[in-house]
N, C-alpha and C. Protein backbone atom coordinates (compact mmCIF):
# COMPACT_ATOMS: atom_id res chain seq x y z
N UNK A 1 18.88 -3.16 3.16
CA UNK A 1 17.64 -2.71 3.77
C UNK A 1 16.54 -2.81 2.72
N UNK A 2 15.60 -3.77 2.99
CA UNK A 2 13.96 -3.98 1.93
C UNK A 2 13.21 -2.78 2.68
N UNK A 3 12.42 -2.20 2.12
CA UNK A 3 10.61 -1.07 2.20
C UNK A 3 10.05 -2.41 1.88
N UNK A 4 8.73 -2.23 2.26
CA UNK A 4 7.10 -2.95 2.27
C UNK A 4 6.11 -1.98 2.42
N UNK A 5 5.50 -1.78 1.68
CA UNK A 5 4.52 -1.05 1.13
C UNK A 5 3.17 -1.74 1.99
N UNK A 6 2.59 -1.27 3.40
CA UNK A 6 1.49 -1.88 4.41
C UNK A 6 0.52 -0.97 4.21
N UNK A 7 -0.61 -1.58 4.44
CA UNK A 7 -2.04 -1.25 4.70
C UNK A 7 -2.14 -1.19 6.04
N UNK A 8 -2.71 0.88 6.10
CA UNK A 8 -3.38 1.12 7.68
C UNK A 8 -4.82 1.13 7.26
N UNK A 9 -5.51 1.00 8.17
CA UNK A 9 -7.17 1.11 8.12
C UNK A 9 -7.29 1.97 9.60
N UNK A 10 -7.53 3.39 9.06
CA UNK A 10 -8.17 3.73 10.03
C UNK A 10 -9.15 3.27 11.27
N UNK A 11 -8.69 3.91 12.26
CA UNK A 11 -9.10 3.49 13.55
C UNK A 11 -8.31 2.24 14.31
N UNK A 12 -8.46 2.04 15.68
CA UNK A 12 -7.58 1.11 16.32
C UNK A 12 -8.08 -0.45 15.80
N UNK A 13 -8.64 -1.05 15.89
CA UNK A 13 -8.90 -2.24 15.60
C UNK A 13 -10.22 -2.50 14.48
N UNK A 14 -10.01 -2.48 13.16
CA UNK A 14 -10.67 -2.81 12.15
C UNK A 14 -11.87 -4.31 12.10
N UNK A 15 -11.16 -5.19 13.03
CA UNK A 15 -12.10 -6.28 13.30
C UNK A 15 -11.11 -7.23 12.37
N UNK A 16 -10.50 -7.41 11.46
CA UNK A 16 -10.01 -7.97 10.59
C UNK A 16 -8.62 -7.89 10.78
N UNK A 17 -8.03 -8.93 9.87
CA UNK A 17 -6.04 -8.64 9.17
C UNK A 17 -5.70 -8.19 8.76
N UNK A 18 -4.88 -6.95 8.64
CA UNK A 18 -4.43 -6.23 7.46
C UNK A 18 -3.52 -6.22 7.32
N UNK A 19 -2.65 -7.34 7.60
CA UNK A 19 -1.10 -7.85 7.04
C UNK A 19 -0.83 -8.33 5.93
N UNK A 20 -0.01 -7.46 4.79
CA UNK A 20 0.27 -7.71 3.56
C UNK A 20 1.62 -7.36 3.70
N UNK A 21 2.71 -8.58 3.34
CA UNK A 21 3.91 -7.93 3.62
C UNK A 21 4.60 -7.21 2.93
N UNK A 22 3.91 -6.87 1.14
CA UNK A 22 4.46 -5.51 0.48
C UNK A 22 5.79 -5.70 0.20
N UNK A 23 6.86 -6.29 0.31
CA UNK A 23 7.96 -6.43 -0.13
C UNK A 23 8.43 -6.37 -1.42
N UNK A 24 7.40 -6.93 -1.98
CA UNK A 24 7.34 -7.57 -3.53
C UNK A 24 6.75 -6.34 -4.36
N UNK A 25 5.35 -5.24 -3.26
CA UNK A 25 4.81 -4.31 -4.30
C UNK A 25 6.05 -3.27 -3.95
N UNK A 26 6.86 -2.52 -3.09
CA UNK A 26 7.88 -1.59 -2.98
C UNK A 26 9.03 -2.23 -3.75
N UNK A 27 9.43 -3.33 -4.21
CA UNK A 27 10.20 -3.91 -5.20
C UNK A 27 10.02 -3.29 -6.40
N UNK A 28 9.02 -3.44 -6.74
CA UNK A 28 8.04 -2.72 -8.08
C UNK A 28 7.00 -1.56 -8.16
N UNK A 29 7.44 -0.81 -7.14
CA UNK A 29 6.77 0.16 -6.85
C UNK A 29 6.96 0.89 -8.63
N UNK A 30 8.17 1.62 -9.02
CA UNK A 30 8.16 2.04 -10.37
C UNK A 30 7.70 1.28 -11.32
N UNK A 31 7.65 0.18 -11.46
CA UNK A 31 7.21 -0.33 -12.61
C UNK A 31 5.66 -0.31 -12.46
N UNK A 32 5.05 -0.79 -11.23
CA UNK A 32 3.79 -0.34 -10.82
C UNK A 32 3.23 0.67 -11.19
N UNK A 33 3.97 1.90 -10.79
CA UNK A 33 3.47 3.69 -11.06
C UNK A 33 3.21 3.43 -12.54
N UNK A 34 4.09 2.79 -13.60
CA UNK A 34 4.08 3.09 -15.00
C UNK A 34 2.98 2.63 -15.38
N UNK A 35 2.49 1.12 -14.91
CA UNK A 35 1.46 0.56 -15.17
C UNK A 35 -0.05 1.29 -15.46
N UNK A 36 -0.01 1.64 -14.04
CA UNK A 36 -0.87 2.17 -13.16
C UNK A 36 -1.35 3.55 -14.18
N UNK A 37 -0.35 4.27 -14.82
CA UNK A 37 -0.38 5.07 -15.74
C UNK A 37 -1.26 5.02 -17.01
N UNK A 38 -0.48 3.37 -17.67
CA UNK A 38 -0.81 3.26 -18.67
C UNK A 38 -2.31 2.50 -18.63
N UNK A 39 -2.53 1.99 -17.82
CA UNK A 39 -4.06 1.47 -17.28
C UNK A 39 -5.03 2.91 -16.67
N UNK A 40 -4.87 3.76 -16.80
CA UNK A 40 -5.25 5.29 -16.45
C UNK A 40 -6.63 4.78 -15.31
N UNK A 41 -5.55 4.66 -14.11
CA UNK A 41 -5.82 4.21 -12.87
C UNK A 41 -4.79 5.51 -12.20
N UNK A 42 -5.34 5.30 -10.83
CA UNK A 42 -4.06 5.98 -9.59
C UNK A 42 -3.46 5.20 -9.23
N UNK A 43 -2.02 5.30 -9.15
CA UNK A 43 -0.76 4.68 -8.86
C UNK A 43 -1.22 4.72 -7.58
N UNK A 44 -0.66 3.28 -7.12
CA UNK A 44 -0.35 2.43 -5.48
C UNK A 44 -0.49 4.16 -5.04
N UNK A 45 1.09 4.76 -4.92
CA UNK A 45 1.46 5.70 -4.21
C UNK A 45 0.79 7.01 -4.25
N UNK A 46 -0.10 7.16 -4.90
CA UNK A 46 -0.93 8.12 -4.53
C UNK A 46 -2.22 7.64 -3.21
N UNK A 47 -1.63 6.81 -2.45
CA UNK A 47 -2.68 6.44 -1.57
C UNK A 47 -2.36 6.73 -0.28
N UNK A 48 -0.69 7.11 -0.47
CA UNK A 48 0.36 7.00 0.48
C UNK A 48 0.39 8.27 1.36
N UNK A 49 0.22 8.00 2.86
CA UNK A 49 0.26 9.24 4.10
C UNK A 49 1.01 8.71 5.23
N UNK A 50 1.68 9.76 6.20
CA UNK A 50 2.40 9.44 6.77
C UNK A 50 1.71 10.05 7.79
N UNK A 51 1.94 8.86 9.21
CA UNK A 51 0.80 9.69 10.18
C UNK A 51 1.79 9.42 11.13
N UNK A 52 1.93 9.80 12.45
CA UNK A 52 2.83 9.91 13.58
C UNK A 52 3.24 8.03 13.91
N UNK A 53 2.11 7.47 13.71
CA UNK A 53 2.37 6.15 14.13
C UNK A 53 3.70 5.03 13.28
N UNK A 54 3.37 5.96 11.84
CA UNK A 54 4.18 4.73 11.03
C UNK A 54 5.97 5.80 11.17
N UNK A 55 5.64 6.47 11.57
CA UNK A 55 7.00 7.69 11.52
C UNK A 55 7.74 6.98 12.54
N UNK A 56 6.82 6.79 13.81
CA UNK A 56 7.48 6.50 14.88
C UNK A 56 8.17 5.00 14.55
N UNK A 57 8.08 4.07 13.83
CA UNK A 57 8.49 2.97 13.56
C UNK A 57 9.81 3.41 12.46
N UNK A 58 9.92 4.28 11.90
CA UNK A 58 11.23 4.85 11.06
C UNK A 58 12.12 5.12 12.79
N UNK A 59 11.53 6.10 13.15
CA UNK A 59 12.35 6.52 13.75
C UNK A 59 13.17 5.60 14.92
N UNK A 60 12.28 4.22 15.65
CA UNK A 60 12.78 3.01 15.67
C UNK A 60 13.66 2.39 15.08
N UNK A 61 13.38 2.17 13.99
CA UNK A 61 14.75 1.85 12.72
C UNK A 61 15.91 2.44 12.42
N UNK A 62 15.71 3.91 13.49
CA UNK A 62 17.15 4.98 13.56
C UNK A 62 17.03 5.80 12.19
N UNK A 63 15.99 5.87 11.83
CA UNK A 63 15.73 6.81 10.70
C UNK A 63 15.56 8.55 11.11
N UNK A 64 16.26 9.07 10.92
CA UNK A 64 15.67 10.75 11.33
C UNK A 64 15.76 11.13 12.53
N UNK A 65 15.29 12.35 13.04
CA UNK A 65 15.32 12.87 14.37
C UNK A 65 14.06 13.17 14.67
N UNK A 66 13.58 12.74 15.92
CA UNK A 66 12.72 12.95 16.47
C UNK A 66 11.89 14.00 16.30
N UNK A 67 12.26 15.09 16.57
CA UNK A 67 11.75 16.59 16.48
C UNK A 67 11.09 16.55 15.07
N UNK A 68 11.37 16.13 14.02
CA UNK A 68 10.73 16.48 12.55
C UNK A 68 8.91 15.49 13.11
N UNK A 69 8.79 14.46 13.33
CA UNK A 69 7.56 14.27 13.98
C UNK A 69 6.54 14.97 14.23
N UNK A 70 7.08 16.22 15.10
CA UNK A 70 5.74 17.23 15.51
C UNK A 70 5.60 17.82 14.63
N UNK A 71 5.97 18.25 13.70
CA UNK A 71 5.34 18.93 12.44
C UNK A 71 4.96 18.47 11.30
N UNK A 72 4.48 16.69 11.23
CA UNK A 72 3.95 16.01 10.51
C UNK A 72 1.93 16.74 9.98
N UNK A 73 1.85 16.66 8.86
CA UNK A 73 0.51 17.17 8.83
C UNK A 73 -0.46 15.96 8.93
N UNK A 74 -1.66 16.19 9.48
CA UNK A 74 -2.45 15.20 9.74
C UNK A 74 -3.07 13.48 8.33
N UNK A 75 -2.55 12.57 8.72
CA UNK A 75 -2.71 11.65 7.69
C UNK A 75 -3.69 11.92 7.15
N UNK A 76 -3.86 11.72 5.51
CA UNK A 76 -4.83 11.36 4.53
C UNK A 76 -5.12 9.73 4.92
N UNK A 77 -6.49 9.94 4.64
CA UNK A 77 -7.57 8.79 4.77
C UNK A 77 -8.21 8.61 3.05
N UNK A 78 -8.62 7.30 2.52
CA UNK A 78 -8.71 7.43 1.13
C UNK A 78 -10.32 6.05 1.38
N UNK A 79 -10.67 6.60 0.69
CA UNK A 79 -11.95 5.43 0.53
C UNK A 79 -11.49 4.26 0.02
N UNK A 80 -11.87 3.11 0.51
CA UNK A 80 -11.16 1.62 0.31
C UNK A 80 -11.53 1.29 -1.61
N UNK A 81 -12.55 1.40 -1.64
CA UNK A 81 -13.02 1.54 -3.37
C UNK A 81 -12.27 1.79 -4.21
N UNK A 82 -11.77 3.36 -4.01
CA UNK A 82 -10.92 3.98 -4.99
C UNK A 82 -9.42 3.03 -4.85
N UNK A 83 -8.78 2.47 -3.77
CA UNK A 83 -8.14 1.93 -3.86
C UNK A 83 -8.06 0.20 -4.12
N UNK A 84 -9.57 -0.10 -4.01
CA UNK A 84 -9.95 -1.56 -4.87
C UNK A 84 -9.86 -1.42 -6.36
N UNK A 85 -10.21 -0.34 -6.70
CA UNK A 85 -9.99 -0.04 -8.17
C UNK A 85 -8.76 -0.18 -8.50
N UNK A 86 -7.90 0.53 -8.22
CA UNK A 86 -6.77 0.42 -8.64
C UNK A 86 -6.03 -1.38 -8.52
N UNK A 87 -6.32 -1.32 -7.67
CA UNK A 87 -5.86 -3.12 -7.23
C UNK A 87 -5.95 -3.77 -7.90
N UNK A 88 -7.50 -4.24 -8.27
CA UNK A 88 -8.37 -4.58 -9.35
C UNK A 88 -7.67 -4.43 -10.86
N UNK A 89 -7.58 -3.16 -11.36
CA UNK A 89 -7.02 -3.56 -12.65
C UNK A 89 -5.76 -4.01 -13.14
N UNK A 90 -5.15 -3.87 -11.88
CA UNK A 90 -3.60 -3.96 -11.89
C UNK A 90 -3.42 -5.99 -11.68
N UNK A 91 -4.40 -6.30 -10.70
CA UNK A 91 -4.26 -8.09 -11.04
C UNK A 91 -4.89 -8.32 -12.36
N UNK A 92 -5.70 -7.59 -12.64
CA UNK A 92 -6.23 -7.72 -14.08
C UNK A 92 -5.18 -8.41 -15.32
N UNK A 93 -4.47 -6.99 -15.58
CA UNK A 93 -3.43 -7.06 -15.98
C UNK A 93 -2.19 -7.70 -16.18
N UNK A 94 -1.73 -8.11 -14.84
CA UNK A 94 -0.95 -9.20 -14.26
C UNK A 94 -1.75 -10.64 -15.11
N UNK A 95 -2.77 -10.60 -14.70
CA UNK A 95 -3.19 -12.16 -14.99
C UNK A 95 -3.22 -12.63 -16.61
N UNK A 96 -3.99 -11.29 -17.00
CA UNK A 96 -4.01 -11.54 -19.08
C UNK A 96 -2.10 -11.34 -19.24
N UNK A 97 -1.25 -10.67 -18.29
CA UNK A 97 -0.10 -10.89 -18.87
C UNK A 97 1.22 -10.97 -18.06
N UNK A 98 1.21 -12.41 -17.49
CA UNK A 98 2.14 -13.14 -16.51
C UNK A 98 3.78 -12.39 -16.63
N UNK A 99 3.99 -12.11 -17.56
CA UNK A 99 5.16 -11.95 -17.62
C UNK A 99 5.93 -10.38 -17.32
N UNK A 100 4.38 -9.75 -17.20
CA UNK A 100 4.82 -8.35 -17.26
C UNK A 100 5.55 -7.65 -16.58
N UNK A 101 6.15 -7.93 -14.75
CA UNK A 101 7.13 -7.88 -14.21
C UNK A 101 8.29 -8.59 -13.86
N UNK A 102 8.41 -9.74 -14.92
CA UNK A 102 9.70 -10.91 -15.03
C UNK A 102 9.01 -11.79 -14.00
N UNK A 103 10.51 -12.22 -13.09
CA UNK A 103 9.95 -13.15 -11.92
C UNK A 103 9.54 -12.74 -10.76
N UNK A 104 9.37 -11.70 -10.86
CA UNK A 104 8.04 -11.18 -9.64
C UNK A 104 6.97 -11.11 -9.68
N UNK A 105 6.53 -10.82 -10.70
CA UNK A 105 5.12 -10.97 -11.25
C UNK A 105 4.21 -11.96 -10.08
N UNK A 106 4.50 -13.06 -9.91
CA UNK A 106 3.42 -13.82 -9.50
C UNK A 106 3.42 -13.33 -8.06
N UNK A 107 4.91 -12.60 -7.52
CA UNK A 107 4.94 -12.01 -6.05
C UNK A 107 4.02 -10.45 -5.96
N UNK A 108 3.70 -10.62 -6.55
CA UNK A 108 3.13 -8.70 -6.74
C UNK A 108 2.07 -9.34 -6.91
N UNK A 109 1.52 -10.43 -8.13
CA UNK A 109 0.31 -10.67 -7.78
C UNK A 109 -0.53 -11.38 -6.24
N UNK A 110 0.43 -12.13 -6.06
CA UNK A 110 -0.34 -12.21 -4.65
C UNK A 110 -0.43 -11.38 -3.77
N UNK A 111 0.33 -10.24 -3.64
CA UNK A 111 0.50 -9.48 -2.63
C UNK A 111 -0.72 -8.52 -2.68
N UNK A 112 -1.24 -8.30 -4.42
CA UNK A 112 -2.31 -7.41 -4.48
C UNK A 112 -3.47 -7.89 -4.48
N UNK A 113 -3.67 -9.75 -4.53
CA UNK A 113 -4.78 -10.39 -4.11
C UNK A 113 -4.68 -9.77 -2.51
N UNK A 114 -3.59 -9.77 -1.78
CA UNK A 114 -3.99 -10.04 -0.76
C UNK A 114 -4.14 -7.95 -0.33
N UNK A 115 -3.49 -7.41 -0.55
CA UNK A 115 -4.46 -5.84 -0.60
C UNK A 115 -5.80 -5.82 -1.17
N UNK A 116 -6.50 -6.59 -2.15
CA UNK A 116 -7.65 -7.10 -2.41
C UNK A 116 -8.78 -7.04 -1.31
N UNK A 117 -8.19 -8.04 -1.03
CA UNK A 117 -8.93 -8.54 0.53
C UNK A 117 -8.94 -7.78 1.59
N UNK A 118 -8.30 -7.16 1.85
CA UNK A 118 -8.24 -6.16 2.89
C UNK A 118 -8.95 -4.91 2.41
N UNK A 119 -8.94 -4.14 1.62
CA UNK A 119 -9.72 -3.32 0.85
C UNK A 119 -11.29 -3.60 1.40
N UNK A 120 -11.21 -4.53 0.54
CA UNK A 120 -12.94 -4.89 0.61
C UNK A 120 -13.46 -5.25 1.59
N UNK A 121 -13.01 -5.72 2.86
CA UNK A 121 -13.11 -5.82 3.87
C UNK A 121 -13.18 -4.15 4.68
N UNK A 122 -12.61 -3.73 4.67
CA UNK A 122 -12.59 -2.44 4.80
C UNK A 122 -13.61 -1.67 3.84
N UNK A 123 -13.94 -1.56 2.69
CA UNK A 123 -15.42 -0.89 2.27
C UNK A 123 -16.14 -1.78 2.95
N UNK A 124 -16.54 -2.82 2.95
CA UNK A 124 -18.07 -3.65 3.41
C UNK A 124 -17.82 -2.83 4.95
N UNK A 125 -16.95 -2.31 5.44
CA UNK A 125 -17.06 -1.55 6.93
C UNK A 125 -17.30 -0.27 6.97
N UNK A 126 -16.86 -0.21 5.76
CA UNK A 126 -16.85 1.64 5.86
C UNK A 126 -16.11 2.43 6.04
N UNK A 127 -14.54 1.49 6.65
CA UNK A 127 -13.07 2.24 7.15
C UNK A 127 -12.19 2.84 5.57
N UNK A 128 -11.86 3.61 6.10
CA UNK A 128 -10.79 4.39 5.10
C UNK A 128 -9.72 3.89 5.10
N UNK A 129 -8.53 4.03 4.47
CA UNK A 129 -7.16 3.62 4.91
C UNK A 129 -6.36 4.43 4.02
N UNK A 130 -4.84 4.24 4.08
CA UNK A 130 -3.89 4.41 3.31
C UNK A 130 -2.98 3.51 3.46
N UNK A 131 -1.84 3.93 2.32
CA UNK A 131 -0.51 3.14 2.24
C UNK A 131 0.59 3.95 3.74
N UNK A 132 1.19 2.79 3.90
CA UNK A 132 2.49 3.40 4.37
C UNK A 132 3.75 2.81 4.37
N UNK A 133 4.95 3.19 4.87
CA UNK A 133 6.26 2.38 4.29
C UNK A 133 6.89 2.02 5.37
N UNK A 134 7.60 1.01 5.18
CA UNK A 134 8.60 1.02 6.18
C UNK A 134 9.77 0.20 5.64
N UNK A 135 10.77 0.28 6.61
CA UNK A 135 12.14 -0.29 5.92
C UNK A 135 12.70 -1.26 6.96
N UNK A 136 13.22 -2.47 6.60
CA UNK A 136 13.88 -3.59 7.52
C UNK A 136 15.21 -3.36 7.60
């Protein structure tokens, strides 16, 4: 079973794509957090909320029992910026130093070009978003 680490953008239809398939950043989610540390940035996963919609797709997957659902607290929403920032220094990084997650590296970097893009697309709108997870 792989996690993928997806971009929600608040509200039903953003106007845009926000398909990033994240495979590659929940691969490296820890090595990420460390980064993310040592670049004194917020880690990916501090962006991360769980709202009824992405639950209901666990619970699809046969994850959990239903009933824990209704007592979910209402998702965090995060300004797209604060999470371009983080994005931002982290391809930074990646790029002055290719090697820094072995042979994933270049999979994490595209994946955070492509959270990049969605981000900023989302500030030039004004939508909020967060992370969320899911498992295949």
């Amino acid at each position: 079973m792989s996690a993928s680490l997806y971009i929600v953008v608040e509200g039903d239809d953003p106007g845009f794509d926000i398909f990033v398939n994240g495979q590659a950043l929940a691969r490296n989610e820890d090595a990420l957090q460390r980064l993310a540390e040592k670049l004194q940035t917020q880690p990916l996963l501090e962006f991360f909320s769980a709202d009824r919609n992405s639950m209901a797709l666990l619970l699809d997957q046969g994850a959990g029992d239903p009933d824990w659902t209704e007592h979910l607290p209402q998702p965090q929403w995060f300004q797209a910026d604060a999470g371009l920032s983080t994005v931002r220094l982290l391809l930074e990084f990646l790029t002055v130093t290719p090697v820094a997650l072995g042979s994933d590296t270049e999979f994490v970097a595209r994946e955070l070009r492509e959270y990049e893009t969605v981000l900023r697309k989302a500030s030039q709108r004004g939508l909020r978003w967060h992370l969320a997870v899911s498992w295949r």
